[in-house]
C-alpha atoms as a PDB file:
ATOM      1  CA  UNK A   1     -33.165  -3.644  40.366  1.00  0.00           C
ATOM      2  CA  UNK A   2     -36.517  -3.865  41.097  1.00  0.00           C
ATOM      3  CA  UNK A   3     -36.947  -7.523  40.820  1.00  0.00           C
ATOM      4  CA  UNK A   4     -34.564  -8.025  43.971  1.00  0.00           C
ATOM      5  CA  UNK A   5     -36.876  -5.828  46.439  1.00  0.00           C
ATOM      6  CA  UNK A   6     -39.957  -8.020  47.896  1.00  0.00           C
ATOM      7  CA  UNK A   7     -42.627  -5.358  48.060  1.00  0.00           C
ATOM      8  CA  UNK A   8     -44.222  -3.049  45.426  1.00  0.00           C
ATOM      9  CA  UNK A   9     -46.696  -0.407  45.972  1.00  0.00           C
ATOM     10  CA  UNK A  10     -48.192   1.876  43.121  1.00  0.00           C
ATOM     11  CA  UNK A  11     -49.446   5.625  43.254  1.00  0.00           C
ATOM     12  CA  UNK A  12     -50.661   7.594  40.771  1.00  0.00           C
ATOM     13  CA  UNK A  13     -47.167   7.652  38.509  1.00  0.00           C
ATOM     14  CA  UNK A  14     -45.213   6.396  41.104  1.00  0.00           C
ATOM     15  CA  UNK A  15     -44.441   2.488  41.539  1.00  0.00           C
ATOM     16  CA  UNK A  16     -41.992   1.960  44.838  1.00  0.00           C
ATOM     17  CA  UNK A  17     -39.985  -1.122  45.331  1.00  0.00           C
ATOM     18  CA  UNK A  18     -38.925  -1.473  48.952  1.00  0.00           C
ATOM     19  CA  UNK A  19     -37.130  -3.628  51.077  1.00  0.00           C
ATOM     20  CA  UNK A  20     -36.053  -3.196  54.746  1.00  0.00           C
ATOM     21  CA  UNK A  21     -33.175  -0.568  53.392  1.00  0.00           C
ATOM     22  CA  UNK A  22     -34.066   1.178  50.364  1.00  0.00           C
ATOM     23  CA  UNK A  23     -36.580   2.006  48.319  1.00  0.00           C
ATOM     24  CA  UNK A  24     -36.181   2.102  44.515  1.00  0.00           C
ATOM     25  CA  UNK A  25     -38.879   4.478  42.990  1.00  0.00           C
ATOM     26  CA  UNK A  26     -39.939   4.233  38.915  1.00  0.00           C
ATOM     27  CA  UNK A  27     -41.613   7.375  37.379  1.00  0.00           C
ATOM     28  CA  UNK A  28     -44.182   5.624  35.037  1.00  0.00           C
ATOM     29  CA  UNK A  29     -43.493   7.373  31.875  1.00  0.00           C
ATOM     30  CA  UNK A  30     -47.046   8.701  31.336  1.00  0.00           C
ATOM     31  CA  UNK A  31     -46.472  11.190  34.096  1.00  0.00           C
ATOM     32  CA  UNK A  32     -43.723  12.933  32.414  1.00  0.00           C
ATOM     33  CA  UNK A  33     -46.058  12.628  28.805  1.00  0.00           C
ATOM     34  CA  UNK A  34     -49.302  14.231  30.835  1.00  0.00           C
ATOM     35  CA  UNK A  35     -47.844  16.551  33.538  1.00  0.00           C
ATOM     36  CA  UNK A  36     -43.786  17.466  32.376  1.00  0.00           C
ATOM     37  CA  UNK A  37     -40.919  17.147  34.266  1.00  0.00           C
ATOM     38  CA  UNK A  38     -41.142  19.512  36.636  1.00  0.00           C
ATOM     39  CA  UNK A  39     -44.518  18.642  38.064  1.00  0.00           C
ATOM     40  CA  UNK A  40     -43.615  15.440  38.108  1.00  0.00           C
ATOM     41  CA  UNK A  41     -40.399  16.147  40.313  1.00  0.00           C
ATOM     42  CA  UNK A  42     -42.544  18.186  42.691  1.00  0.00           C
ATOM     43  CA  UNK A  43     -45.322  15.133  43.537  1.00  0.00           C
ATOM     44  CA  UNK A  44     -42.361  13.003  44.147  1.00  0.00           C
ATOM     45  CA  UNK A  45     -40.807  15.196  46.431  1.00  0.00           C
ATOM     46  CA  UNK A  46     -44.602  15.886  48.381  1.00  0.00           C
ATOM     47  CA  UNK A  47     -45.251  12.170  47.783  1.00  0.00           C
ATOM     48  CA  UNK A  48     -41.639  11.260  50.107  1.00  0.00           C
ATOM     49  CA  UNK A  49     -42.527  13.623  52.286  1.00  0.00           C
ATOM     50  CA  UNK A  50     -45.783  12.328  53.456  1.00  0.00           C
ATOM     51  CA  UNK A  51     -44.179   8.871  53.724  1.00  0.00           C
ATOM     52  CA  UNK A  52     -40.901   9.800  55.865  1.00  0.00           C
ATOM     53  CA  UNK A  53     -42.646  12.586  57.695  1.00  0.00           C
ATOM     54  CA  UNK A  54     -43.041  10.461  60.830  1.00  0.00           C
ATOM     55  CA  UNK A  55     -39.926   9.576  60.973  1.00  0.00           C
ATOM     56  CA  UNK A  56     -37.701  12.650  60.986  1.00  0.00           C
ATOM     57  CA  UNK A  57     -35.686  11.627  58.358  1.00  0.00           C
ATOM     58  CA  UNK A  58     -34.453  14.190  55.462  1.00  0.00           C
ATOM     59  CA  UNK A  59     -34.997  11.483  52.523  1.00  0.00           C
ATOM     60  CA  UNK A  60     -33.546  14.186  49.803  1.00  0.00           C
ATOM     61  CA  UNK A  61     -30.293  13.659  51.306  1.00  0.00           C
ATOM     62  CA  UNK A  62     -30.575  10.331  50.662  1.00  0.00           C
ATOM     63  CA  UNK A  63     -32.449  10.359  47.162  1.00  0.00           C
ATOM     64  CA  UNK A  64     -29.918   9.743  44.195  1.00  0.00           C
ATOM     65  CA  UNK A  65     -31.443   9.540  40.319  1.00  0.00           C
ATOM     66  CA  UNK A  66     -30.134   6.146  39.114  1.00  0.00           C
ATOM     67  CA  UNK A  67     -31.636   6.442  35.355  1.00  0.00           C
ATOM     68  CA  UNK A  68     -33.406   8.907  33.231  1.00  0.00           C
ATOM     69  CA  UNK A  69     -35.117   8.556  29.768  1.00  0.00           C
ATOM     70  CA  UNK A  70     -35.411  11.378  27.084  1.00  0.00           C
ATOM     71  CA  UNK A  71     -37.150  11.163  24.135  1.00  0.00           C
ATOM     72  CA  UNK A  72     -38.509  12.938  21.226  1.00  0.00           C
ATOM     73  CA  UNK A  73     -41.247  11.621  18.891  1.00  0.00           C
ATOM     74  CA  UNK A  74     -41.264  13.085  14.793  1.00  0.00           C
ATOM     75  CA  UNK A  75     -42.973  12.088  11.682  1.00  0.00           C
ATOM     76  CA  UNK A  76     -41.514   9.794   8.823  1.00  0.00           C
ATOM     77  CA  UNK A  77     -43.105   7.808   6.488  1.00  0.00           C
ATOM     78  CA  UNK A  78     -39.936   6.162   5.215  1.00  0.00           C
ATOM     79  CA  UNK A  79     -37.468   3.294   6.855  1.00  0.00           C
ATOM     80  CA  UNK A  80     -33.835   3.404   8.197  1.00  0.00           C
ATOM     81  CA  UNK A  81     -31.384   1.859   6.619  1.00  0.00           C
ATOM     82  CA  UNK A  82     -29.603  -0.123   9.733  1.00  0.00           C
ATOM     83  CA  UNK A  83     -25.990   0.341   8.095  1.00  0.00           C
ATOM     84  CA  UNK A  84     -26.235   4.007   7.923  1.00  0.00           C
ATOM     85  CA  UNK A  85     -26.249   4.704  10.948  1.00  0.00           C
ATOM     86  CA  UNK A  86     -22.909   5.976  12.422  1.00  0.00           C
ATOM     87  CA  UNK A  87     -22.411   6.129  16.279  1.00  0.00           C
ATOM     88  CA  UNK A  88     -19.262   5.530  18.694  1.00  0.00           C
ATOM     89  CA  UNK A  89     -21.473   3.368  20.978  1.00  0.00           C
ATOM     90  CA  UNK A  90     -20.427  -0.176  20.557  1.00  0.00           C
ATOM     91  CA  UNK A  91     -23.188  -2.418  20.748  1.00  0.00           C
ATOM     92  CA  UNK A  92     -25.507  -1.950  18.409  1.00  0.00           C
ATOM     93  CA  UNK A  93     -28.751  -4.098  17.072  1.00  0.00           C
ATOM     94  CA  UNK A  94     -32.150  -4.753  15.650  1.00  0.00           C
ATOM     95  CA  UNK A  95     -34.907  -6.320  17.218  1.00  0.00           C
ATOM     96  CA  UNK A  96     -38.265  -7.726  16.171  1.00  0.00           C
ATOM     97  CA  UNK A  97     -41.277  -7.207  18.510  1.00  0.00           C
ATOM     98  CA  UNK A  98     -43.768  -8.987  15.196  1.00  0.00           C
ATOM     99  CA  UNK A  99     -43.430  -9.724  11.996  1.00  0.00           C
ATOM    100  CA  UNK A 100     -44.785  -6.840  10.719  1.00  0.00           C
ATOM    101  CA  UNK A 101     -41.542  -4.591   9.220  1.00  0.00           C
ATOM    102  CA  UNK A 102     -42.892  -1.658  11.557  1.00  0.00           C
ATOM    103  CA  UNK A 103     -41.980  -3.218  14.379  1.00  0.00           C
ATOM    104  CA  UNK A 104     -38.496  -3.137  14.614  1.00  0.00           C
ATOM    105  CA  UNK A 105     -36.710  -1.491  16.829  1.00  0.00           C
ATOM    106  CA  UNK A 106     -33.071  -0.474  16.255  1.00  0.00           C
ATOM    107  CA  UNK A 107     -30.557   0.035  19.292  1.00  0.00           C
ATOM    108  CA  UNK A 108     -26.951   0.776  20.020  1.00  0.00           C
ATOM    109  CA  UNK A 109     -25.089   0.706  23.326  1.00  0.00           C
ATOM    110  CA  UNK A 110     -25.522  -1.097  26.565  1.00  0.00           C
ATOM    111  CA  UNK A 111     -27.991  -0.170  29.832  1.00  0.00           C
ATOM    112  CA  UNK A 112     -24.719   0.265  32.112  1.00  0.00           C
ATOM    113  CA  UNK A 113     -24.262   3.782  30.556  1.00  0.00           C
ATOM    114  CA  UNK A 114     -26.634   4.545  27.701  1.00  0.00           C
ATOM    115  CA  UNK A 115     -29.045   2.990  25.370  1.00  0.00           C
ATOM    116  CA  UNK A 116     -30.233   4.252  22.451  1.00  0.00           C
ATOM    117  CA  UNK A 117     -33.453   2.749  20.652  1.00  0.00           C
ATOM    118  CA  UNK A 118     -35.208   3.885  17.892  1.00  0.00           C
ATOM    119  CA  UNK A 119     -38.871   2.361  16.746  1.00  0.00           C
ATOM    120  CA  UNK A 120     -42.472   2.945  15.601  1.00  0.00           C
ATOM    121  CA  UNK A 121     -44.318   4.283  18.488  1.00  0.00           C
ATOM    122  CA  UNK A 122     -47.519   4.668  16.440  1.00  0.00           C
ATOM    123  CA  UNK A 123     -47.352   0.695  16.026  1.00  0.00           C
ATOM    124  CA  UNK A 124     -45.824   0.175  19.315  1.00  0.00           C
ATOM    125  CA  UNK A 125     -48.885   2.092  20.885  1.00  0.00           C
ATOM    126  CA  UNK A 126     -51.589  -0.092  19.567  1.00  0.00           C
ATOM    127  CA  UNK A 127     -50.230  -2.896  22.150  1.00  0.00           C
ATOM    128  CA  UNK A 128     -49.298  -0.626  25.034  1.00  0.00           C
ATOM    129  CA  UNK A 129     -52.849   1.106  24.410  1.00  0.00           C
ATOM    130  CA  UNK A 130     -51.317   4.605  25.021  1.00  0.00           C
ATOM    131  CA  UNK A 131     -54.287   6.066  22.605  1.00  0.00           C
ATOM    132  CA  UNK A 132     -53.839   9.277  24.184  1.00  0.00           C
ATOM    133  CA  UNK A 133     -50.860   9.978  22.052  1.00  0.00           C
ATOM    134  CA  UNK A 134     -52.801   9.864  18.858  1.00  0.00           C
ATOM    135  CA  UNK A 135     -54.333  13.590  20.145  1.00  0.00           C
ATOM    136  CA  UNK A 136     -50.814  15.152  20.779  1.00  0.00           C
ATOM    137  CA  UNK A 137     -49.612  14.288  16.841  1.00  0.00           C
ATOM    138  CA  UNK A 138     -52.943  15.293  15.541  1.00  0.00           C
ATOM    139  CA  UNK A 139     -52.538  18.410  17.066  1.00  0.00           C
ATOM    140  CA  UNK A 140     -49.406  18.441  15.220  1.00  0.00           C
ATOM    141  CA  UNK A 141     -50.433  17.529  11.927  1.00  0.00           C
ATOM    142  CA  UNK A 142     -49.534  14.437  12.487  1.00  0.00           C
ATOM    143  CA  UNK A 143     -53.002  12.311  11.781  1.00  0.00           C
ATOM    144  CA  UNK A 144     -52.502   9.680   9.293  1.00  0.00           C
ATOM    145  CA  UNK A 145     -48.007  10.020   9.571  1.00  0.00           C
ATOM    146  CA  UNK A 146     -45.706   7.183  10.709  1.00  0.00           C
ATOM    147  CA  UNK A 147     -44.411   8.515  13.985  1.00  0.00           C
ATOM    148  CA  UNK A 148     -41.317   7.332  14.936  1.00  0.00           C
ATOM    149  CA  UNK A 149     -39.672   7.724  18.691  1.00  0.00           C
ATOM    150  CA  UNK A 150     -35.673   8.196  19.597  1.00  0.00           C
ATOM    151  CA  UNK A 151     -35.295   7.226  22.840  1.00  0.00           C
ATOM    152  CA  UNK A 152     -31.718   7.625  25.505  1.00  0.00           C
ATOM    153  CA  UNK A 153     -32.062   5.441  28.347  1.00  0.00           C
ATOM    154  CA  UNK A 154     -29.315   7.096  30.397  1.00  0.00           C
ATOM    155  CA  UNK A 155     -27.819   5.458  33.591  1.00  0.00           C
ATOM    156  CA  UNK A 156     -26.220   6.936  37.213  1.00  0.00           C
ATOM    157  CA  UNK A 157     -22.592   6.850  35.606  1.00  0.00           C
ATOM    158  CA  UNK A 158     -23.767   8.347  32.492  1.00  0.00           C
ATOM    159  CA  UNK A 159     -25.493  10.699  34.393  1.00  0.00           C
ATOM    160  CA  UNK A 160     -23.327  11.986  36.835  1.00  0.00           C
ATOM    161  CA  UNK A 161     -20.753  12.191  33.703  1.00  0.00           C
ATOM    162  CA  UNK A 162     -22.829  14.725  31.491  1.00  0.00           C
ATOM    163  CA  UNK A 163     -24.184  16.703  34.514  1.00  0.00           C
ATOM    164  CA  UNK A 164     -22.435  16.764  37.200  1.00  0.00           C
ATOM    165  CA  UNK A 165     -24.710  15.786  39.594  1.00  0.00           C
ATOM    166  CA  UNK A 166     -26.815  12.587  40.069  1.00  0.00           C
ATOM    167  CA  UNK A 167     -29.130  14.257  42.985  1.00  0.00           C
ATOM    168  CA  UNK A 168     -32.548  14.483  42.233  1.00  0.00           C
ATOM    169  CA  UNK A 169     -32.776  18.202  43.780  1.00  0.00           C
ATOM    170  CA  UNK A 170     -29.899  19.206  40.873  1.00  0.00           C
ATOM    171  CA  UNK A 171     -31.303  17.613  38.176  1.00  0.00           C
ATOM    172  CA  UNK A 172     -33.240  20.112  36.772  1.00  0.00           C
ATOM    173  CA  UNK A 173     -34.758  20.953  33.043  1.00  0.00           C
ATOM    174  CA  UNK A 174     -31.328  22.366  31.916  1.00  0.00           C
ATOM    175  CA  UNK A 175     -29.493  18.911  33.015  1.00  0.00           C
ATOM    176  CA  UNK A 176     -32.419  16.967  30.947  1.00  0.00           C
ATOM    177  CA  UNK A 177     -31.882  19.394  27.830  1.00  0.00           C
ATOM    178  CA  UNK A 178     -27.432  18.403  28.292  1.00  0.00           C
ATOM    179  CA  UNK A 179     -28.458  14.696  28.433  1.00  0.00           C
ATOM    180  CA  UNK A 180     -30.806  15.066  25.209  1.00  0.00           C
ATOM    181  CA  UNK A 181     -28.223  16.933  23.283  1.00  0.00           C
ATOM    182  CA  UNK A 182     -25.779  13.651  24.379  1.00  0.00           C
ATOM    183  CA  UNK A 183     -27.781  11.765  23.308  1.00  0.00           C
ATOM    184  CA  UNK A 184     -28.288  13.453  19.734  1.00  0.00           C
ATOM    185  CA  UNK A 185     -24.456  13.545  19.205  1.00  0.00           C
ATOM    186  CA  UNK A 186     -24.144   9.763  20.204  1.00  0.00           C
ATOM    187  CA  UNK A 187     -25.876   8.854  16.978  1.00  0.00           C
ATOM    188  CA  UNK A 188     -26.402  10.093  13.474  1.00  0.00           C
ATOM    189  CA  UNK A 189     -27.722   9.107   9.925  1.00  0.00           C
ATOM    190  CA  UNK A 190     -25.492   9.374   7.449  1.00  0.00           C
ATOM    191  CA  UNK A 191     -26.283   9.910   3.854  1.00  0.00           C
ATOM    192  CA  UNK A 192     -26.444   6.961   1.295  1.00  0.00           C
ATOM    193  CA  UNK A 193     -22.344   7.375  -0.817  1.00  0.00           C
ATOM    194  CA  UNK A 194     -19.813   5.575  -2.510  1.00  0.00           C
ATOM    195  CA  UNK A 195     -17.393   7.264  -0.168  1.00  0.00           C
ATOM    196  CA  UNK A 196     -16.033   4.394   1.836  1.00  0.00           C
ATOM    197  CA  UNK A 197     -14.757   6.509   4.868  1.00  0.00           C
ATOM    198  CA  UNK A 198     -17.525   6.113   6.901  1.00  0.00           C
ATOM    199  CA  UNK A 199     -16.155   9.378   8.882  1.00  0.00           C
ATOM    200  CA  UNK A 200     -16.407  11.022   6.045  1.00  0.00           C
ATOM    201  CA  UNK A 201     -20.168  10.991   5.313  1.00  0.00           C
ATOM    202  CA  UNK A 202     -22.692  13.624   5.062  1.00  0.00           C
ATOM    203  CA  UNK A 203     -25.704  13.490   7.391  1.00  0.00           C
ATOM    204  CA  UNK A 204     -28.691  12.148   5.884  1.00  0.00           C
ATOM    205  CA  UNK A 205     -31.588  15.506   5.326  1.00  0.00           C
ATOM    206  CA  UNK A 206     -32.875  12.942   7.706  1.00  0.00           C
ATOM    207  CA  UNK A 207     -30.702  12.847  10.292  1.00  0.00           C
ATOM    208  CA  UNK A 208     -30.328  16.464  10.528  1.00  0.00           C
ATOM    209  CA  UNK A 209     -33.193  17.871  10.697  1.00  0.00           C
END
């Protein structure tokens, strides 16, 4: 979306595309990592404000939430096995960002609804230079681990599905917490079996934890 509009202005965690009509704003994700959802909500809403305030225009009325990305990092020092994974979302792949093994990323399902990926974020860090993530795992125990990072890239069909609402003054932290636990359901592990009704499987200790 953002490729189509001709101008681009950054500030703080806020990049704004804008064209003569709209404006498409992207929360950079190190916002939600260093101040939470909530805060980050409220400097959008003081940051629009200061921009429409000459013009007397309520831009909440005219604000809709067109995607929105939940994650949750954990540590495991093993691999996935690709064809154990069991999910109702039809597209599903691996990609290779190297040729190191860690950095594969595995994902199922499309960005017109939802995407799930799931990689090595402590690899994936040492080219996005997000260092500051290294401190929040320590902190956790989490030194010398393999972290890994499950990732739902929902979208405004998606979203207005599981919550109702697609309104950035409705979304709130119990909306985010029904989109995670969508998410969650959308894809499991399976244990390794002989059984071959896939249905049938147990989840994997490491899928259910």
């Amino acid at each position: 979306m953002d490729q189509k509009l001709p101008q681009c202005i950054k500030s703080s965690q806020f990049m704004l595309f804008l064209n003569v009509r709209s404006c498409y704003v992207r929360v950079l994700s190190l916002g939600f990592e260093l101040y939470g959802f909530d805060k980050i909500v409220l400097n959008l809403c003081a940051l629009l404000e200061k921009i429409t305030r000459r013009q007397g225009k309520n831009w909440l009325d005219c604000l809709r939430v067109s995607r929105i990305d939940c994650y949750c990092d954990f540590a495991y020092n093993g691999d996935f096995d690709f064809e154990l994974f069991r999910t109702k979302l039809r597209k599903k792949g691996i990609f290779k960002s190297s040729d190191n093994a860690e950095g594969i990323t595995y994902y199922f399902g499309s960005r017109d609804l939802l995407l799930c990926r799931l990689y090595t974020k402590s690899v994936e860090i040492e080219k996005s230079g997000k260092d500051y993530l290294r401190s929040a795992w320590e902190k956790h125990g989490c030194k010398n681990d393999r972290i890994w990072r499950l990732e739902f890239e929902f979208h405004k069909m998606k979203i207005e599905e599981i919550t109702r609402y697609r309104e950035l003054v409705n979304i709130q932290g119990n909306e985010i917490k029904k989109l995670f636990a969508y998410g969650l359901v959308s894809l499991e592990y399976v244990a390794a079996s002989n059984d071959s009704n896939f249905a049938r499987r147990e989840l994997s200790p490491i899928g259910s934890n």
